[in-house]
C-alpha atoms as a PDB file:
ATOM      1  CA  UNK A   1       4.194 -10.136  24.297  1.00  0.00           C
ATOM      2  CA  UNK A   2       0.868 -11.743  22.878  1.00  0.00           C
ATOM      3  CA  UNK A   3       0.065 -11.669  19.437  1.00  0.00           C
ATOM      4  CA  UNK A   4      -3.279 -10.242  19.103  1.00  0.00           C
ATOM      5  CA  UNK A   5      -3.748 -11.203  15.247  1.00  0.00           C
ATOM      6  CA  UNK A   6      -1.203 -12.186  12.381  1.00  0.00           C
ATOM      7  CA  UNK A   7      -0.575 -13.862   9.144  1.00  0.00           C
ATOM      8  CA  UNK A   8       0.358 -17.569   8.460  1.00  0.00           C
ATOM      9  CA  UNK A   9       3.235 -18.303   9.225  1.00  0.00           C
ATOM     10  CA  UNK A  10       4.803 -18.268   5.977  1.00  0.00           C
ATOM     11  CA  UNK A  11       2.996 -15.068   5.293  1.00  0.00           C
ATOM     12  CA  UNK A  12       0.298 -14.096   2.513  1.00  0.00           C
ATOM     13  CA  UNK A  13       1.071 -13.986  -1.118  1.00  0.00           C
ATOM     14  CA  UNK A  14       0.197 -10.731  -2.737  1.00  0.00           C
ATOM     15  CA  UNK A  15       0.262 -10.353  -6.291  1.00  0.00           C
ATOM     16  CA  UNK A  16       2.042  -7.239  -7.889  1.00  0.00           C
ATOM     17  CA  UNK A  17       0.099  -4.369  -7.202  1.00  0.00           C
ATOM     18  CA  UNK A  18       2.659  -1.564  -7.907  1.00  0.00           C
ATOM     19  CA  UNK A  19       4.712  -0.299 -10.895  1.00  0.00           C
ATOM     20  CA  UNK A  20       7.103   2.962 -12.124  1.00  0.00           C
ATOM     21  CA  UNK A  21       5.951   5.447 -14.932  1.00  0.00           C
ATOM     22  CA  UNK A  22       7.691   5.197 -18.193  1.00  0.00           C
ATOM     23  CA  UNK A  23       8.323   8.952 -18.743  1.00  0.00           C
ATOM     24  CA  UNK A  24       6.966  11.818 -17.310  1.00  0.00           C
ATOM     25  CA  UNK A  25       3.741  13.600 -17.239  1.00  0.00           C
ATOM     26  CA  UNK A  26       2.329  17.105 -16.709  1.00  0.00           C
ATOM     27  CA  UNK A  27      -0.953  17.946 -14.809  1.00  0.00           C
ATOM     28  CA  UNK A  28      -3.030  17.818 -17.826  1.00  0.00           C
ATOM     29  CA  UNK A  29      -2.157  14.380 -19.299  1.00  0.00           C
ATOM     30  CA  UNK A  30      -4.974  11.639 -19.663  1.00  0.00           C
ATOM     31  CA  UNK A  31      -2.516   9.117 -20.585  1.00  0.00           C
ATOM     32  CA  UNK A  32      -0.316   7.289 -18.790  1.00  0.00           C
ATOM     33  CA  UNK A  33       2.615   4.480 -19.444  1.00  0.00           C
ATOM     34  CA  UNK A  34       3.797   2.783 -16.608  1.00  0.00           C
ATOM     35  CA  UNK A  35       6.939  -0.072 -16.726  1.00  0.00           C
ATOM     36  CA  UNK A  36       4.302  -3.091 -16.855  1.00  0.00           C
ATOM     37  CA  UNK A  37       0.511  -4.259 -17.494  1.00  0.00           C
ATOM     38  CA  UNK A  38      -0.182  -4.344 -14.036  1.00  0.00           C
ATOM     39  CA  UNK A  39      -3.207  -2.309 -13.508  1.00  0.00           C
ATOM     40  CA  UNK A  40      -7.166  -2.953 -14.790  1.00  0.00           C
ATOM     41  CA  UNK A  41      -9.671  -0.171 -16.057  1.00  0.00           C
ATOM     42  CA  UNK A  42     -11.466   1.584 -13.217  1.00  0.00           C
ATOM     43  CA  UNK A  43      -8.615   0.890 -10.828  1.00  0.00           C
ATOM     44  CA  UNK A  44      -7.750   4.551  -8.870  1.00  0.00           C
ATOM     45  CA  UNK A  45      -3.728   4.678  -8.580  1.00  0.00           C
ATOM     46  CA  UNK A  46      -1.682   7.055  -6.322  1.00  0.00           C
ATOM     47  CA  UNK A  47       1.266   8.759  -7.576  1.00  0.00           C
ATOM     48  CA  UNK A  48       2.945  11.225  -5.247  1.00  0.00           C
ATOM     49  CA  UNK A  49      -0.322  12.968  -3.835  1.00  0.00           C
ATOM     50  CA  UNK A  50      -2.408  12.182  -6.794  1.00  0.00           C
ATOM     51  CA  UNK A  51      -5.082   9.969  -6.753  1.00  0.00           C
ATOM     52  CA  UNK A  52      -6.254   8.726 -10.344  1.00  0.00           C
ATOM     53  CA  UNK A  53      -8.297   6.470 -12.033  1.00  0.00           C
ATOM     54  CA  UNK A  54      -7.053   4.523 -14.558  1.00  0.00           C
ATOM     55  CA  UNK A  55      -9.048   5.010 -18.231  1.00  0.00           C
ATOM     56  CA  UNK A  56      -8.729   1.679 -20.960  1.00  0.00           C
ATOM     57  CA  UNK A  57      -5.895  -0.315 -21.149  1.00  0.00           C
ATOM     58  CA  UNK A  58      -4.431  -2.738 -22.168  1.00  0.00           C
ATOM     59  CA  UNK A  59      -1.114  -1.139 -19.860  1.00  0.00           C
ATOM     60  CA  UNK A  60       1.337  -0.449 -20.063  1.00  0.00           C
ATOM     61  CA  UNK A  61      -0.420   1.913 -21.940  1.00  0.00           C
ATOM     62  CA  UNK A  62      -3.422   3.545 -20.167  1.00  0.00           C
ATOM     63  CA  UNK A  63      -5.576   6.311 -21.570  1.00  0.00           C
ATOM     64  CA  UNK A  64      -8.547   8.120 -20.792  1.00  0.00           C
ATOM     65  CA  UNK A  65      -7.416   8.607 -17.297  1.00  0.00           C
ATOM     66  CA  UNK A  66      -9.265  10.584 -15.006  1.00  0.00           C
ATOM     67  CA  UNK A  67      -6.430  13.078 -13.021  1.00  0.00           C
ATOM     68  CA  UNK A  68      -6.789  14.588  -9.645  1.00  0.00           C
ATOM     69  CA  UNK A  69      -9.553  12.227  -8.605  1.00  0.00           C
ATOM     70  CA  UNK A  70     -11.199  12.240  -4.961  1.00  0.00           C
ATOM     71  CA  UNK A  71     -10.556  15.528  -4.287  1.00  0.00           C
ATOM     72  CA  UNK A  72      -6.758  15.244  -4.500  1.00  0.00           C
ATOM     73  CA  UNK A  73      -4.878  17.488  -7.076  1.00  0.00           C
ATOM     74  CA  UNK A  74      -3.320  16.759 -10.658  1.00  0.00           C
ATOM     75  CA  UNK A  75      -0.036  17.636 -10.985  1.00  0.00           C
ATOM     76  CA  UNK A  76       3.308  16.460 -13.038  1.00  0.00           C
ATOM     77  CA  UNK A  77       4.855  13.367 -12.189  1.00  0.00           C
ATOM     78  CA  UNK A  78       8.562  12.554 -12.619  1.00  0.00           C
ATOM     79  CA  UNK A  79       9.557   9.522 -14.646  1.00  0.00           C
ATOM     80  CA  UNK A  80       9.956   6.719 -12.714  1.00  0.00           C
ATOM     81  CA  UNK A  81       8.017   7.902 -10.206  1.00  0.00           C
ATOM     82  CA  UNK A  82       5.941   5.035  -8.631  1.00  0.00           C
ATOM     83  CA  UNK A  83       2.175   4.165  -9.051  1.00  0.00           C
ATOM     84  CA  UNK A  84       0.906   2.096  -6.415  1.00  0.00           C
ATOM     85  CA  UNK A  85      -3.004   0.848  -6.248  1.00  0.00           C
ATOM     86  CA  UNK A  86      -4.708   2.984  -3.939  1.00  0.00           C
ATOM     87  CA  UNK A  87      -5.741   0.817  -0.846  1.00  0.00           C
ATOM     88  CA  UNK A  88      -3.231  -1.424  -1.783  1.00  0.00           C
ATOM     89  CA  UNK A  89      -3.599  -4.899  -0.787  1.00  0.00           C
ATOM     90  CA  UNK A  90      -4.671  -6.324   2.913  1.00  0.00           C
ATOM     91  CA  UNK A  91      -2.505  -8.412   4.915  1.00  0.00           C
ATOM     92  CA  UNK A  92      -3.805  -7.554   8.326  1.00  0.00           C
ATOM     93  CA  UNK A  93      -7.044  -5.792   9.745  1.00  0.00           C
ATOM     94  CA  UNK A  94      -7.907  -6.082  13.785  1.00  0.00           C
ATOM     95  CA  UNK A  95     -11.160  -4.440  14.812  1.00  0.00           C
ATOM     96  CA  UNK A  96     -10.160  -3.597  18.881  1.00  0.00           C
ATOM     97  CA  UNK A  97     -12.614  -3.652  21.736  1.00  0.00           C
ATOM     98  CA  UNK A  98     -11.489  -1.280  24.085  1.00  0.00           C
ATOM     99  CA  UNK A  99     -10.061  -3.562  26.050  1.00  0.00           C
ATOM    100  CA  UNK A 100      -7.210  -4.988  24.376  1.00  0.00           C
ATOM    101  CA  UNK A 101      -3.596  -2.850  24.269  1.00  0.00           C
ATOM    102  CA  UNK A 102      -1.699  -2.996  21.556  1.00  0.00           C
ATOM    103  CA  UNK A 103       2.241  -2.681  21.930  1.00  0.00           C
ATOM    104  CA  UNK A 104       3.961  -3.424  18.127  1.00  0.00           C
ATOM    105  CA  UNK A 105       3.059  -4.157  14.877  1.00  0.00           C
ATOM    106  CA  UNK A 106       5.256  -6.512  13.222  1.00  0.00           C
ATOM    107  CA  UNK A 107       5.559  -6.404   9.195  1.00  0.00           C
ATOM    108  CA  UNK A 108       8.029  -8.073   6.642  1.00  0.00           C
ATOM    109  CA  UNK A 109       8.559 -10.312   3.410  1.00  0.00           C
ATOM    110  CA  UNK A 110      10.625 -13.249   1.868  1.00  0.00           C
ATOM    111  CA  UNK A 111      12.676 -12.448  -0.689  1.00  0.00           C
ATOM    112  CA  UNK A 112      10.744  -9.513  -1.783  1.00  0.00           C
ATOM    113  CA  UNK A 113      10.249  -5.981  -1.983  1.00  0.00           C
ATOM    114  CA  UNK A 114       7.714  -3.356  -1.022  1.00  0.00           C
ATOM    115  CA  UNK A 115       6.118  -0.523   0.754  1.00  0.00           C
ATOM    116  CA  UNK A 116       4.207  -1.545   3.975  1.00  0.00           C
ATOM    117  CA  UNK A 117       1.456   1.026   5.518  1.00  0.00           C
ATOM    118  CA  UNK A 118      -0.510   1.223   8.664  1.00  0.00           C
ATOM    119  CA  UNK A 119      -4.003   2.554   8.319  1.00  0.00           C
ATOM    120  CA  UNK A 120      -5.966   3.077  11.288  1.00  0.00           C
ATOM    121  CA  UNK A 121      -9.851   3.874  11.070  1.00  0.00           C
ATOM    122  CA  UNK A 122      -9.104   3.699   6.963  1.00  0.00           C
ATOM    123  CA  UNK A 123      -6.494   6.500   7.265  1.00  0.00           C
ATOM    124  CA  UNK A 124      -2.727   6.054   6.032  1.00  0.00           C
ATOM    125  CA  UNK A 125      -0.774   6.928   9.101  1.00  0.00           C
ATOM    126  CA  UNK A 126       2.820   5.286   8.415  1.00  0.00           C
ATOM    127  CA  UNK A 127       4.896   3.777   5.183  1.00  0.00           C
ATOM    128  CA  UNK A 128       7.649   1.914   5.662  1.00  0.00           C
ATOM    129  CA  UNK A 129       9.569   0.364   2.454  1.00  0.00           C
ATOM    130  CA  UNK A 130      11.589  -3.237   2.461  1.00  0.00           C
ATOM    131  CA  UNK A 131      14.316  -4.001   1.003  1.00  0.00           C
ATOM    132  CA  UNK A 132      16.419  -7.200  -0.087  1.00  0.00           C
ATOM    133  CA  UNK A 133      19.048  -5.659   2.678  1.00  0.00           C
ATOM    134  CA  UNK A 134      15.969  -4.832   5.386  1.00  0.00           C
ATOM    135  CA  UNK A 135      13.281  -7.212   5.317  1.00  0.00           C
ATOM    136  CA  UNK A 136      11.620  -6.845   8.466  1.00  0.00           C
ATOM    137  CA  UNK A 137      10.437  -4.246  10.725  1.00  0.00           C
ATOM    138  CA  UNK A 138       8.875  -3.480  14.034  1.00  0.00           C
ATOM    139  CA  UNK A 139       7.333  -0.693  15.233  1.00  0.00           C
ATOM    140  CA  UNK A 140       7.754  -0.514  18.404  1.00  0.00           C
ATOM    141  CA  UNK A 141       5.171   1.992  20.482  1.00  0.00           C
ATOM    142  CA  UNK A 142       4.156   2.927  24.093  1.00  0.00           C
ATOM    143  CA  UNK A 143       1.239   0.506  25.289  1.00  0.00           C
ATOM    144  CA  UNK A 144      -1.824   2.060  23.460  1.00  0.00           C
ATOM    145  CA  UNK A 145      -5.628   1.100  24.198  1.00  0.00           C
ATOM    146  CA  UNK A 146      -6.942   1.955  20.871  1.00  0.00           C
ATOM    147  CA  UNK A 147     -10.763   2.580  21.312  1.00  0.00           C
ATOM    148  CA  UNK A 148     -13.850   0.267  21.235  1.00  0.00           C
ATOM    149  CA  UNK A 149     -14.280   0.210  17.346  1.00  0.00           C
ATOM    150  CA  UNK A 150     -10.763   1.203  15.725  1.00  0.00           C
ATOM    151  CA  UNK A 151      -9.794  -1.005  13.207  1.00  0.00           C
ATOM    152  CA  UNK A 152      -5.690  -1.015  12.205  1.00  0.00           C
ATOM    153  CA  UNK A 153      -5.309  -2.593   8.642  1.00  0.00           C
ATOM    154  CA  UNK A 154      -1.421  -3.771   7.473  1.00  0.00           C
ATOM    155  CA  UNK A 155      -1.528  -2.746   3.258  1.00  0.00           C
ATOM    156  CA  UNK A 156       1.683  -3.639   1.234  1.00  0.00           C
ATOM    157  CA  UNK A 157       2.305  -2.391  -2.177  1.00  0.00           C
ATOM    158  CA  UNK A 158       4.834  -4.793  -4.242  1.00  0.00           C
ATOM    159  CA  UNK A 159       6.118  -4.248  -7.555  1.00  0.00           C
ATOM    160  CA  UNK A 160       6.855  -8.081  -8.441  1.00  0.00           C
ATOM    161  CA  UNK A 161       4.587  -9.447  -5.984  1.00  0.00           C
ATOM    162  CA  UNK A 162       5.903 -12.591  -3.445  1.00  0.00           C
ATOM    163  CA  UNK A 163       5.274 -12.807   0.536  1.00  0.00           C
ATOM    164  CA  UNK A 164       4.447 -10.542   3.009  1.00  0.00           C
ATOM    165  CA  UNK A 165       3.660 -10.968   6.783  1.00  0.00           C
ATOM    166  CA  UNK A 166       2.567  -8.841   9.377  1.00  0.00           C
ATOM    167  CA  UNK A 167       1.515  -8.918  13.017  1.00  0.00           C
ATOM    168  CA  UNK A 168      -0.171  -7.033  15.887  1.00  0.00           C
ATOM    169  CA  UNK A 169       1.258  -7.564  19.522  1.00  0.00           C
ATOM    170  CA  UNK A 170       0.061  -6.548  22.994  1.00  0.00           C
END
């Protein structure tokens, strides 16, 4: 196998970008609590289905929230449910060129948890979560030639924040 593109070594550090809410809500609250201050005004936040964008903090506390945001649907929310930024955070992005095959993607962290996803062309197509007992993962898939333009972007999500690698093989 080749790698086509990939993280240092030791991986990228990505600061907590995740959290839990702190009670539930119903599909008509503006305010949210969450576990932590971990999210900034104008940030949009998914929970289950739900896009929405967070109103004034300081968090945990956030009010003013704006529910059901791009086009997605408010609805209640189980405590503890979790809240992760959006697009979450970057570790990977290959543009291909219609040439080049790609075989595996390679993803994983150091002593740290979180939820890795796969977007291709911008779209979520796969989540896979890490644990302290499963730290790694590879998905393994039939030789693909993605076409001239695609672009396949490794996001994490991390609720303490630590390091996170990933990789794209041919």
């Amino acid at each position: 196998m080749q790698i086509i593109a990939s993280t240092d070594g030791r991986g990228l550090y990505v600061e907590k970008n995740a959290d839990n809410l702190s009670g539930s809500i119903n599909d008509s609250q503006t305010t949210i609590v969450v576990t932590q201050d971990t999210f900034d005004d104008g940030d949009t936040v998914t929970i289950d289905q739900e896009d929405i964008i967070i109103g004034s903090g300081p968090g945990p506390t956030y009010t003013g929230c704006t529910r059901g945001a791009n086009g997605t649907t408010a609805t209640s929310h189980n405590s503890s449910a979790n809240v992760l930024l959006a697009d979450g955070t970057t570790l990977l992005s290959h543009t291909f060129n219609g040439s080049t095959y790609l075989s595996a993607i390679r993803v994983g962290c150091r002593e740290a948890v979180g939820v890795f996803g796969i977007k291709i062309d911008g779209t979520l197509k796969y989540q896979w979560t890490a644990t302290l007992e499963n730290l790694e993962k590879i998905f393994p898939m039939v030789k693909w030639l993605p076409p001239n333009g695609t672009v396949i972007e490794i996001v994490v999500w991390t609720w303490s924040g630590g390091n996170y690698f990933a990789e794209m093989q041919s």
